[in-house]
C-alpha atoms as a PDB file:
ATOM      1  CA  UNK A   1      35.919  97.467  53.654  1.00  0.00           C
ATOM      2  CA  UNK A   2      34.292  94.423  55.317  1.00  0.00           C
ATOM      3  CA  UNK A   3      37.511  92.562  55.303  1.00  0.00           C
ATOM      4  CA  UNK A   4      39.540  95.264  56.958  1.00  0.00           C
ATOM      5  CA  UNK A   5      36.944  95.678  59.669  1.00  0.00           C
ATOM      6  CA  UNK A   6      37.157  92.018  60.099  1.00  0.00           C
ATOM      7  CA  UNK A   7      40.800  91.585  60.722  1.00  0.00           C
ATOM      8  CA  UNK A   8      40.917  94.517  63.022  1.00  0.00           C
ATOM      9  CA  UNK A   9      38.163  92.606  64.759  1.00  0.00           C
ATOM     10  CA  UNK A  10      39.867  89.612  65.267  1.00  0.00           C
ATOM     11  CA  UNK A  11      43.134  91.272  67.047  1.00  0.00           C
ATOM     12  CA  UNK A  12      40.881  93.115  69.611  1.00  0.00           C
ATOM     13  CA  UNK A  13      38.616  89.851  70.607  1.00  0.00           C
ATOM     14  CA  UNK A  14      41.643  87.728  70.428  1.00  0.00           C
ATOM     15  CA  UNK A  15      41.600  85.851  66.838  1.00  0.00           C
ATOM     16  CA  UNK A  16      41.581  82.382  66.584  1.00  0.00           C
ATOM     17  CA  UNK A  17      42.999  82.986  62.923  1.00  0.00           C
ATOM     18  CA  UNK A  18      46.824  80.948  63.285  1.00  0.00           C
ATOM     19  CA  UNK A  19      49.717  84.089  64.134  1.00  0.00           C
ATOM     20  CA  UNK A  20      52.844  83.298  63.142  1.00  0.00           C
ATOM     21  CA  UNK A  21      54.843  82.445  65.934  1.00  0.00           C
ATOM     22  CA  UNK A  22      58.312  83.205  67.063  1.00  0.00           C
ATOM     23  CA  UNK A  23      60.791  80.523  65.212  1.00  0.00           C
ATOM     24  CA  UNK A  24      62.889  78.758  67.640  1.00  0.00           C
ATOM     25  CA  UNK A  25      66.308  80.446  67.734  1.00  0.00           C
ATOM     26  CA  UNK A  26      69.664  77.917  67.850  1.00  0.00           C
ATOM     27  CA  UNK A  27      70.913  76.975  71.115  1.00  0.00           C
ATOM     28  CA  UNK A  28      73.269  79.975  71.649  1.00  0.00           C
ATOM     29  CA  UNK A  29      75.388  79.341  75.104  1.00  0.00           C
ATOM     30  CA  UNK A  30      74.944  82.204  77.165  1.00  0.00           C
ATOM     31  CA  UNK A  31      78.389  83.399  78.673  1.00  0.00           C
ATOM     32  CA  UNK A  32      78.383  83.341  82.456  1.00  0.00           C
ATOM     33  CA  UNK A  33      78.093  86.944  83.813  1.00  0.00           C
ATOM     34  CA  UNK A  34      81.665  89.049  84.547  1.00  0.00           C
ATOM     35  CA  UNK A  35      82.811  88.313  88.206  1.00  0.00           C
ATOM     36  CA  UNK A  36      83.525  92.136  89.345  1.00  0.00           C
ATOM     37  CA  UNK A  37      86.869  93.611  89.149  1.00  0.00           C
ATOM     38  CA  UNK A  38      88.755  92.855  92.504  1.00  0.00           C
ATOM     39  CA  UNK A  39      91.198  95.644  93.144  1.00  0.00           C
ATOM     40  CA  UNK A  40      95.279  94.504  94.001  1.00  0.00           C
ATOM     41  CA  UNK A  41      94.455  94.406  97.087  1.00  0.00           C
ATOM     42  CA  UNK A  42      91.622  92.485  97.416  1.00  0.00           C
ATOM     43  CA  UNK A  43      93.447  89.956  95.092  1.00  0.00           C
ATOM     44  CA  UNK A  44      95.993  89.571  97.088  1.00  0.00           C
ATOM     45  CA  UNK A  45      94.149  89.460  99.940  1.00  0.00           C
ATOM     46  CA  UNK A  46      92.223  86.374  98.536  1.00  0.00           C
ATOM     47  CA  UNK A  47      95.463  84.614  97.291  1.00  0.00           C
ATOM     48  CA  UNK A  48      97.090  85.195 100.979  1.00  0.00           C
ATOM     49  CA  UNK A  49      93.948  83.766 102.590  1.00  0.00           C
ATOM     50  CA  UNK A  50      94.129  80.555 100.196  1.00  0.00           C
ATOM     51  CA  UNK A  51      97.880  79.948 100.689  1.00  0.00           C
ATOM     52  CA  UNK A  52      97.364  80.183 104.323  1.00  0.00           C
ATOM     53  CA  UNK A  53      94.335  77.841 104.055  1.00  0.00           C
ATOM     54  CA  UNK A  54      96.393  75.241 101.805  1.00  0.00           C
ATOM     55  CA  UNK A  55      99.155  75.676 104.747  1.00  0.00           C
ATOM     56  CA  UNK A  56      97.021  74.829 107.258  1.00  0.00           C
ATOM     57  CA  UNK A  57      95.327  71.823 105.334  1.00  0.00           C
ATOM     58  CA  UNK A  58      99.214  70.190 104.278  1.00  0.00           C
ATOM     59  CA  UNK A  59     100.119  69.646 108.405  1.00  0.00           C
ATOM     60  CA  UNK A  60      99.988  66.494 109.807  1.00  0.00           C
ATOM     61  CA  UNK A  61      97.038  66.478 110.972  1.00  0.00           C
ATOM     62  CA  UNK A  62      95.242  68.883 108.973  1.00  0.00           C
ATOM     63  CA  UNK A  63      94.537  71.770 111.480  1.00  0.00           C
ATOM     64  CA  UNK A  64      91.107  73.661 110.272  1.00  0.00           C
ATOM     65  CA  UNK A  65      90.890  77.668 110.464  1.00  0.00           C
ATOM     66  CA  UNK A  66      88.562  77.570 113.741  1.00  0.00           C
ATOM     67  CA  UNK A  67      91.653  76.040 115.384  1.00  0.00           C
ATOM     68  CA  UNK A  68      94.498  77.490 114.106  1.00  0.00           C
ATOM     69  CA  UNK A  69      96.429  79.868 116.540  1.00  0.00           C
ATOM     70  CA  UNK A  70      99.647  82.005 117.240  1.00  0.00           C
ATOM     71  CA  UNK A  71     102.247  79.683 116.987  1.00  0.00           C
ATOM     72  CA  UNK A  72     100.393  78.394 113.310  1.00  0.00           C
ATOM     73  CA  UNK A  73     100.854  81.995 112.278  1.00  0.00           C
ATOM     74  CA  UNK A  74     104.649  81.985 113.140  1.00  0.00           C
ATOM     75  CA  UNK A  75     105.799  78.626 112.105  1.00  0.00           C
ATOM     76  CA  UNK A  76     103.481  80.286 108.754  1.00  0.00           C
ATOM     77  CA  UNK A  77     105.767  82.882 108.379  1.00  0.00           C
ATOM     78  CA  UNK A  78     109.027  81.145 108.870  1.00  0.00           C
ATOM     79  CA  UNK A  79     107.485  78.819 105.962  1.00  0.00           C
ATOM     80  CA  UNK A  80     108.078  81.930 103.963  1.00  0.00           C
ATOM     81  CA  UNK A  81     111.283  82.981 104.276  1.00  0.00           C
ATOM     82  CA  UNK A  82     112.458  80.129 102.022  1.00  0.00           C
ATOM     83  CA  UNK A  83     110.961  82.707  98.823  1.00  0.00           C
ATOM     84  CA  UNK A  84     111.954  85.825 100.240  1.00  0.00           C
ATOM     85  CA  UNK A  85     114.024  88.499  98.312  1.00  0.00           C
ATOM     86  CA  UNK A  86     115.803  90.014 101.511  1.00  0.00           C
ATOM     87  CA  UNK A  87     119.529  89.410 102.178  1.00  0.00           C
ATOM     88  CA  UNK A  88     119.341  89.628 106.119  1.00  0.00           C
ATOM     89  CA  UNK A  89     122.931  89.320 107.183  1.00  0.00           C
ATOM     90  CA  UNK A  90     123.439  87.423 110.179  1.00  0.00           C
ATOM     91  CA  UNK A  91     125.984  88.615 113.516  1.00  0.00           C
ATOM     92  CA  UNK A  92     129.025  87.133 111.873  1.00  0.00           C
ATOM     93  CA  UNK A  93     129.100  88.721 108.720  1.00  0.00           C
ATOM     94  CA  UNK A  94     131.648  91.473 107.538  1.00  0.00           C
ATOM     95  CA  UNK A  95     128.836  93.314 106.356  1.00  0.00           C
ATOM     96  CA  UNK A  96     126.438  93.272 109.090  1.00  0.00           C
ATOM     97  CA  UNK A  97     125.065  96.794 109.727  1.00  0.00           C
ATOM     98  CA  UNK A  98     126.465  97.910 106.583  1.00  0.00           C
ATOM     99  CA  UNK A  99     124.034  99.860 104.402  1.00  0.00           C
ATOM    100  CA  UNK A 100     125.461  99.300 100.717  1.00  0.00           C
ATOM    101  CA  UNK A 101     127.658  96.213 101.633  1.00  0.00           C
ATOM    102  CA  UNK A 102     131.097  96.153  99.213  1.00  0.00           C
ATOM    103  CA  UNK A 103     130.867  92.666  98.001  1.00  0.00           C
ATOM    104  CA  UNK A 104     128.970  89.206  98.035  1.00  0.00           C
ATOM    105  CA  UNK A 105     128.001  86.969 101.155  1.00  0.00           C
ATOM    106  CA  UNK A 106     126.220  84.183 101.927  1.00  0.00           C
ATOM    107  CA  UNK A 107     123.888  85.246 104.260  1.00  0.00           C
ATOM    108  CA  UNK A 108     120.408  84.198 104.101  1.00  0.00           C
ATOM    109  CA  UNK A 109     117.400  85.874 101.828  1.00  0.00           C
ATOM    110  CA  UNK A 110     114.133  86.656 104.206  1.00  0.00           C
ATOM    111  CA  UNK A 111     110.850  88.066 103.712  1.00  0.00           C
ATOM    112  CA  UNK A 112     111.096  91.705 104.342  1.00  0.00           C
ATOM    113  CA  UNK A 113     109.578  92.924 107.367  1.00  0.00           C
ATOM    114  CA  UNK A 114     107.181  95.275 105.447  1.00  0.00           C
ATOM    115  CA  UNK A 115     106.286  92.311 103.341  1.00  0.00           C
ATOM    116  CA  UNK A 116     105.172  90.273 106.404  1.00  0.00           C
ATOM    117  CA  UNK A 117     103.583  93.118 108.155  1.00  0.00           C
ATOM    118  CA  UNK A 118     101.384  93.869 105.032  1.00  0.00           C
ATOM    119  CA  UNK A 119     100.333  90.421 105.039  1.00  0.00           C
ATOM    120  CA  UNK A 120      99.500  89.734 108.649  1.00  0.00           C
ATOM    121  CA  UNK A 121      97.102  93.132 107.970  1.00  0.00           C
ATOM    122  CA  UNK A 122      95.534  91.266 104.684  1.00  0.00           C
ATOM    123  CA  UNK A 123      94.868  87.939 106.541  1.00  0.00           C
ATOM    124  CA  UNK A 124      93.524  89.539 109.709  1.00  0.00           C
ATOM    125  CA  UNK A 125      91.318  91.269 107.009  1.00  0.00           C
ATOM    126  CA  UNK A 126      90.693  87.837 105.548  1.00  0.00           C
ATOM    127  CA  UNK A 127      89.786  86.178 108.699  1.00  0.00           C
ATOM    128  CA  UNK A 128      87.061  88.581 109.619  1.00  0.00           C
ATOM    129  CA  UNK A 129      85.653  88.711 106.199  1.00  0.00           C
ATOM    130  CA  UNK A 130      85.258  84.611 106.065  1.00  0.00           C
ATOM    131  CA  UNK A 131      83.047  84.449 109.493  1.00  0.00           C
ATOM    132  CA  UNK A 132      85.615  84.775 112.057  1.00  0.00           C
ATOM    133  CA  UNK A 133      85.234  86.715 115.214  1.00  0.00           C
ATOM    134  CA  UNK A 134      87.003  90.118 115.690  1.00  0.00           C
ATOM    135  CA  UNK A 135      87.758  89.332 119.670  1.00  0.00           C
ATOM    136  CA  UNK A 136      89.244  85.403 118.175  1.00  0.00           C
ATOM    137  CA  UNK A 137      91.230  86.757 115.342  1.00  0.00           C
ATOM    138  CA  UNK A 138      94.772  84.875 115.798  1.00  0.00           C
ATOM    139  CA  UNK A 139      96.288  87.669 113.087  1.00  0.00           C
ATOM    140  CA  UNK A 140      95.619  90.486 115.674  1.00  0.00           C
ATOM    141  CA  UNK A 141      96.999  88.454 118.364  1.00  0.00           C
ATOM    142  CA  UNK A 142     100.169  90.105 120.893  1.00  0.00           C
ATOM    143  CA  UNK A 143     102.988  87.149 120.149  1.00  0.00           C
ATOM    144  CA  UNK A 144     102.131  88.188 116.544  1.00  0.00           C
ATOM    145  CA  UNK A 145     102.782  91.633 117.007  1.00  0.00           C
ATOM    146  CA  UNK A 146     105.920  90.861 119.064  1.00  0.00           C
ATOM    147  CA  UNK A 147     107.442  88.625 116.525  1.00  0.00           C
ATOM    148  CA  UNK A 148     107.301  91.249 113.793  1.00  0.00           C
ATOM    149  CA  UNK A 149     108.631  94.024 116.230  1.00  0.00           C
ATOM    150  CA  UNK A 150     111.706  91.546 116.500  1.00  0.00           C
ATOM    151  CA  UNK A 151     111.940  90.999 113.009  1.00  0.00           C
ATOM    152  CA  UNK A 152     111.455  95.090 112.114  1.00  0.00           C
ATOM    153  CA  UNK A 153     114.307  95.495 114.442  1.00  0.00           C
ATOM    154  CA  UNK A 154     116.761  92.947 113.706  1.00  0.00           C
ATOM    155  CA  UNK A 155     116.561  93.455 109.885  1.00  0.00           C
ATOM    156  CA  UNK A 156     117.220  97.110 110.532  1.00  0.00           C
ATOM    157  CA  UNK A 157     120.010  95.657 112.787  1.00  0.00           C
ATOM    158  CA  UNK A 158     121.690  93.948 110.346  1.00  0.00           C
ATOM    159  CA  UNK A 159     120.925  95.619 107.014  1.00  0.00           C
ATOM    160  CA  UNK A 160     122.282  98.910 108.856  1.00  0.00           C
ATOM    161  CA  UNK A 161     119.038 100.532 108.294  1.00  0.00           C
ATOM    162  CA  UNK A 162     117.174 102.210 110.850  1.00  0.00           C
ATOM    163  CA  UNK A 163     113.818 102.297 111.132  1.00  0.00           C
ATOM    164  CA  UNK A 164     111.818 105.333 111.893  1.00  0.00           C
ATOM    165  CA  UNK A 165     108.171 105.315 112.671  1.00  0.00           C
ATOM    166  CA  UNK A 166     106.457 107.972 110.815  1.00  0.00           C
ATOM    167  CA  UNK A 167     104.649 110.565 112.585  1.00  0.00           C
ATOM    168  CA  UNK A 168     101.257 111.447 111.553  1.00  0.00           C
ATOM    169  CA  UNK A 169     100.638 114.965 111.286  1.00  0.00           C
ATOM    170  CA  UNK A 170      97.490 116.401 112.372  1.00  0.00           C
ATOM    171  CA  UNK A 171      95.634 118.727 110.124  1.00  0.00           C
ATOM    172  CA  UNK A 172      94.834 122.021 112.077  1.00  0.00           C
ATOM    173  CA  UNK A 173      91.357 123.466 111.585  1.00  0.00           C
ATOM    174  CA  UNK A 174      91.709 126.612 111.512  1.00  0.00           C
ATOM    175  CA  UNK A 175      89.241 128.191 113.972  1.00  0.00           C
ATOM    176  CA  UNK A 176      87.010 130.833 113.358  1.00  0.00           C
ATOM    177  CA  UNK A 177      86.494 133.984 115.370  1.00  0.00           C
ATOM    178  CA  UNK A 178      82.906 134.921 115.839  1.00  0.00           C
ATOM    179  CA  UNK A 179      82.752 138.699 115.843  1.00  0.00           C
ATOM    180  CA  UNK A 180      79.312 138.107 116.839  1.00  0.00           C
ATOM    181  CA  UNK A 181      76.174 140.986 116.879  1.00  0.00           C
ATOM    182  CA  UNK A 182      74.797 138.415 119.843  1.00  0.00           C
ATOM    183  CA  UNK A 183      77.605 139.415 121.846  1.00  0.00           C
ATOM    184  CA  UNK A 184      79.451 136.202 121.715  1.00  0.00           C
ATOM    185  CA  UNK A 185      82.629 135.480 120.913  1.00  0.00           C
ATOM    186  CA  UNK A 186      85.105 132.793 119.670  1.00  0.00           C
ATOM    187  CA  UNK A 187      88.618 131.790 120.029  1.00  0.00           C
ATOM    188  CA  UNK A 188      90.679 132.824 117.268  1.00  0.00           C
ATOM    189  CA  UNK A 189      93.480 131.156 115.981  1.00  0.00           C
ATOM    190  CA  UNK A 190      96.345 133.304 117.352  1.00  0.00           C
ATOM    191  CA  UNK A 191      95.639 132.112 120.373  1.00  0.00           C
ATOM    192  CA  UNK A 192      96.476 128.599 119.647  1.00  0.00           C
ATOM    193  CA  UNK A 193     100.013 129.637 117.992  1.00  0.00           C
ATOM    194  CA  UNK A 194     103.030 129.466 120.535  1.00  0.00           C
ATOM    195  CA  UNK A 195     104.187 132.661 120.885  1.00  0.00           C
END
């Protein structure tokens, strides 16, 4: 008995008896935690923001974010047109205005105006979320908003598709009539409805 009372003795006042200790484990390299998820979006909106950095950084002289401007956007999206998937068909063509044109021509391929309007919204995202200034934001600039209009309208132009802005409905609420016991009352929805 005097040897169990003993060892329990020496755990409460802190033995000086050698414990074993832990063996050191291999060096195991730890992986580096997952980077979240980024949604399509925010993907692209990363990959746009880089291109248009790496743009900015190949002209002669390198022109940094803080100074690029309106006409760095444009000559931008120009840049572009050389990988876009659009046949645009220019005033001379047979086919210009033609919806489904009959045959082949050589008319240039463009960047869709949808395409370029999607990414002027990413990068003016982009700009904002990298430290820059909603009131300097060259993306939200007029001349931007201008050139698209132009290009909206000339590729419906010449593609022979019109383009109609889509009007937002608005959600009615539909009102409720207080056939109050206070004695007040509320509209009811009749009364909104032409007659």
């Amino acid at each position: 008995m005097a040897s169990t009372s003993n060892k329990g003795k020496g755990i409460a006042e802190g033995s000086s008896q050698p414990q074993s200790q832990p063996q050191p484990q291999p060096h195991q390299p730890q992986s580096p935690p997952n980077p979240p998820v980024l949604s399509r979006y925010e993907s692209q909106k990363r990959r746009d923001w880089n291109t248009f950095c790496q743009y900015l950084r190949n002209q002669q002289p390198p022109v940094h974010i803080s100074q690029c401007g309106s006409n760095h956007i444009l000559d931008f999206l120009q840049y572009l047109d050389q990988f876009g998937k659009t046949k645009v068909h220019i005033h001379g063509c047979i086919f210009f205005g033609q919806v489904e044109p009959a045959g082949q021509c050589n008319c240039p391929l463009k960047q869709a105006w949808g395409s370029l309007d999607a990414l002027i919204g990413r990068l003016r995202a982009a700009f904002e979320e990298n430290g820059g200034l909603p009131e300097r934001n060259p993306f939200a600039g007029g001349g931007i908003r201008v050139f698209l209009r132009e290009v909206r309208d000339s590729q419906a132009k010449a593609r022979g598709v019109p383009y109609k802005k889509r009007k937002k409905r608005k959600k009615r609420n539909p009102m409720k009539s207080h056939d109050g016991e206070d004695g007040t009352t509320g509209t009811s929805s009749s009364s909104n409805l032409p007659s």
